[in-house]
C-alpha atoms as a PDB file:
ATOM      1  CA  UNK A   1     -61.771 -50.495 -25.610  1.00  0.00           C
ATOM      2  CA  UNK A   2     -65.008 -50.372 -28.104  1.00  0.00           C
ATOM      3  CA  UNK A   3     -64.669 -51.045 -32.001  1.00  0.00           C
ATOM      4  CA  UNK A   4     -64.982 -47.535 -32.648  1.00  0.00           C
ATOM      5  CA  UNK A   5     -61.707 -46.017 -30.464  1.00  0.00           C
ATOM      6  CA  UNK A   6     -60.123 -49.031 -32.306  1.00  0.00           C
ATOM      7  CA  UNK A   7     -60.443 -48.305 -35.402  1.00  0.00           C
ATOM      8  CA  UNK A   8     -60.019 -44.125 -34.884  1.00  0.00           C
ATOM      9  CA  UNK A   9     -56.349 -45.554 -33.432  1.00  0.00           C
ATOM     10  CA  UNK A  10     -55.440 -47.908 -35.995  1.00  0.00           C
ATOM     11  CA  UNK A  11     -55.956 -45.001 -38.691  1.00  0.00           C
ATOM     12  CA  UNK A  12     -54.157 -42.228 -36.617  1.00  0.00           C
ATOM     13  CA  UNK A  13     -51.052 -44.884 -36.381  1.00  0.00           C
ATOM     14  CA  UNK A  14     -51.286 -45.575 -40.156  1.00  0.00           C
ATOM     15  CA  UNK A  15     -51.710 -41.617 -41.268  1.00  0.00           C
ATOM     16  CA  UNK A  16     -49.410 -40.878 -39.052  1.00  0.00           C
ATOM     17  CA  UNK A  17     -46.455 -43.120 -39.394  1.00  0.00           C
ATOM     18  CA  UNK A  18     -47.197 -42.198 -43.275  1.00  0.00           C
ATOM     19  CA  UNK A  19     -44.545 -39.459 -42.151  1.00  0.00           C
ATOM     20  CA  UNK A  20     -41.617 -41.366 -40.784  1.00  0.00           C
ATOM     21  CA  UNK A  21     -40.295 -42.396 -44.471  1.00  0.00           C
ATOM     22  CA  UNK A  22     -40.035 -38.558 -45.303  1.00  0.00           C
ATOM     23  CA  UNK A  23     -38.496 -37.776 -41.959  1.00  0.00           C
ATOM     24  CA  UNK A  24     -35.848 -40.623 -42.480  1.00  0.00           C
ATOM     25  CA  UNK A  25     -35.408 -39.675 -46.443  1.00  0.00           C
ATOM     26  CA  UNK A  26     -34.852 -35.857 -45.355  1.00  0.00           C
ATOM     27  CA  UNK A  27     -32.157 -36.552 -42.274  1.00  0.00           C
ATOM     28  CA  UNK A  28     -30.777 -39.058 -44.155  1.00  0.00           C
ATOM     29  CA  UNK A  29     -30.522 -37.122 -47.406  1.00  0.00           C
ATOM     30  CA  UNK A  30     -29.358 -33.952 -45.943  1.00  0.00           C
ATOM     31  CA  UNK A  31     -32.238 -32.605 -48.341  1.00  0.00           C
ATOM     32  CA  UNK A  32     -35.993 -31.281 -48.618  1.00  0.00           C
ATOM     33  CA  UNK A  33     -35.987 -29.662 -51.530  1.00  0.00           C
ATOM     34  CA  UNK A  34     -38.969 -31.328 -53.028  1.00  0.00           C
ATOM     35  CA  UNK A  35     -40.858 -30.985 -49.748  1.00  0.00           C
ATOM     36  CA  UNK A  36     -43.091 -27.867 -50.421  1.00  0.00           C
ATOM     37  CA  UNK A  37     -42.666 -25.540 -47.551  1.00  0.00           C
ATOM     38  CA  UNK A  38     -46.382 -23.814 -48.122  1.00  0.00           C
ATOM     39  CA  UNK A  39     -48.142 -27.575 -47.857  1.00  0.00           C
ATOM     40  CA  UNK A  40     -45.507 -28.311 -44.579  1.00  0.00           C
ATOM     41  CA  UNK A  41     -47.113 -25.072 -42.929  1.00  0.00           C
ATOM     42  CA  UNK A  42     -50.431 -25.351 -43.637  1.00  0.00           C
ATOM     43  CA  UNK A  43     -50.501 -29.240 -42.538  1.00  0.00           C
ATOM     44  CA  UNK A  44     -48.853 -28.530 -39.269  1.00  0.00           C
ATOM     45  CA  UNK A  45     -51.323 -25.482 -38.509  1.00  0.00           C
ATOM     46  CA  UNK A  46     -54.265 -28.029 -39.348  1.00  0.00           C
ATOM     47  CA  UNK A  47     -52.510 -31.170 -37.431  1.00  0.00           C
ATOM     48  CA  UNK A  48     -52.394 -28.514 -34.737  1.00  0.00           C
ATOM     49  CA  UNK A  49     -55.879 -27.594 -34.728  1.00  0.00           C
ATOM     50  CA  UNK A  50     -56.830 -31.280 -34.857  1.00  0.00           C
ATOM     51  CA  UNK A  51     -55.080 -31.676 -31.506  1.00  0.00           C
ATOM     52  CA  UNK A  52     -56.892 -28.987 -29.960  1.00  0.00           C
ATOM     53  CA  UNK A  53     -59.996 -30.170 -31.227  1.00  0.00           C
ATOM     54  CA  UNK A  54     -59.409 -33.793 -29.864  1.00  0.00           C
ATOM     55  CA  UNK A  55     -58.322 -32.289 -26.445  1.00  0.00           C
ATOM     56  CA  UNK A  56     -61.546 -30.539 -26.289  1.00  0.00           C
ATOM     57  CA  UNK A  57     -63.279 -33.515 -27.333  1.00  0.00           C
ATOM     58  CA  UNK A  58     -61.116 -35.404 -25.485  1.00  0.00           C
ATOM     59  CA  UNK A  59     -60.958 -38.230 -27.803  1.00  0.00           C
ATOM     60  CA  UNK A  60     -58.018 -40.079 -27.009  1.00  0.00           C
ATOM     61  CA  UNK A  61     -57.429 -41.306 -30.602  1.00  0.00           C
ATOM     62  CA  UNK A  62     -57.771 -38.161 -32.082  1.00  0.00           C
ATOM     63  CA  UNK A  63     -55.112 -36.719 -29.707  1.00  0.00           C
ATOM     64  CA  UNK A  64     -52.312 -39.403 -30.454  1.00  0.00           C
ATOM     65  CA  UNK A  65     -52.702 -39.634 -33.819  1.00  0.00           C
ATOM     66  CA  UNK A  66     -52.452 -35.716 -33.911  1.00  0.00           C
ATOM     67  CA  UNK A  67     -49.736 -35.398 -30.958  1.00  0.00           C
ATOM     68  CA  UNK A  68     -47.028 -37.593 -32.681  1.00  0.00           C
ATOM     69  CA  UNK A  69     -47.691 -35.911 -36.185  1.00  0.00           C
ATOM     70  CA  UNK A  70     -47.386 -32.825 -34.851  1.00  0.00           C
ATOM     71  CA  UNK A  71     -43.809 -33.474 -33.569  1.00  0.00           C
ATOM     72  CA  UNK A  72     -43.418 -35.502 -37.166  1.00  0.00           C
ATOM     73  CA  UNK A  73     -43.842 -32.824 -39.466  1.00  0.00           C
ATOM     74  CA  UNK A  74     -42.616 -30.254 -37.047  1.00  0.00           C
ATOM     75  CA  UNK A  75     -39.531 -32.018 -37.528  1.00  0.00           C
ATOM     76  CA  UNK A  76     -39.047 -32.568 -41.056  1.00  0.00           C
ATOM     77  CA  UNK A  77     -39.837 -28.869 -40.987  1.00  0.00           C
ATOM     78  CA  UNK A  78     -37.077 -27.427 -39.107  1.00  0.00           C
ATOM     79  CA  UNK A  79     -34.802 -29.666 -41.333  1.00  0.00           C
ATOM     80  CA  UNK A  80     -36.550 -28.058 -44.687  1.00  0.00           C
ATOM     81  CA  UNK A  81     -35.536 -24.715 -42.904  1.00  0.00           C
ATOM     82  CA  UNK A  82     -32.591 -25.940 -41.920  1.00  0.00           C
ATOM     83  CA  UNK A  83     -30.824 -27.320 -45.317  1.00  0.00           C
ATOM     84  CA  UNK A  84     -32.225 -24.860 -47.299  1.00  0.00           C
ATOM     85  CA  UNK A  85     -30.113 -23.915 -50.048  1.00  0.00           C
END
């Protein structure tokens, strides 16, 4: 693996495991009330372009990184939909 996949994968892990203390905050909370549901929407439309862009590409980091975000903050928006008040 060259120095440059390397690093593209050790910043998709860190941006994206960025999410996980949200996602655990919101199940465990039973609340996303100060998650804004505009800036959830427009991220996962752009995290979802990003995959499609690294598919084309087919840039493996860029597909990971984008792949497991995806299904992060598709997550923590079904449960903003879901305990909304």
């Amino acid at each position: 693996m060259d120095q440059v996949t390397l690093i593209g994968l050790l910043a998709g892990t860190l941006t994206t495991i960025a999410f996980i203390p949200q996602l655990q905050q919101t199940w465990r909370t039973r609340s996303a009330q100060d998650v804004s549901l505009g800036m959830l929407l427009t991220f996962v439309t752009g995290v979802f372009l990003w995959l499609i862009y690294g598919l084309m590409l087919g840039a493996l980091p860029i597909i990971l990184a984008n792949l497991v975000t995806l299904v992060l903050t598709l997550a923590i928006l079904i449960l903003k939909l879901r305990y909304r008040s």
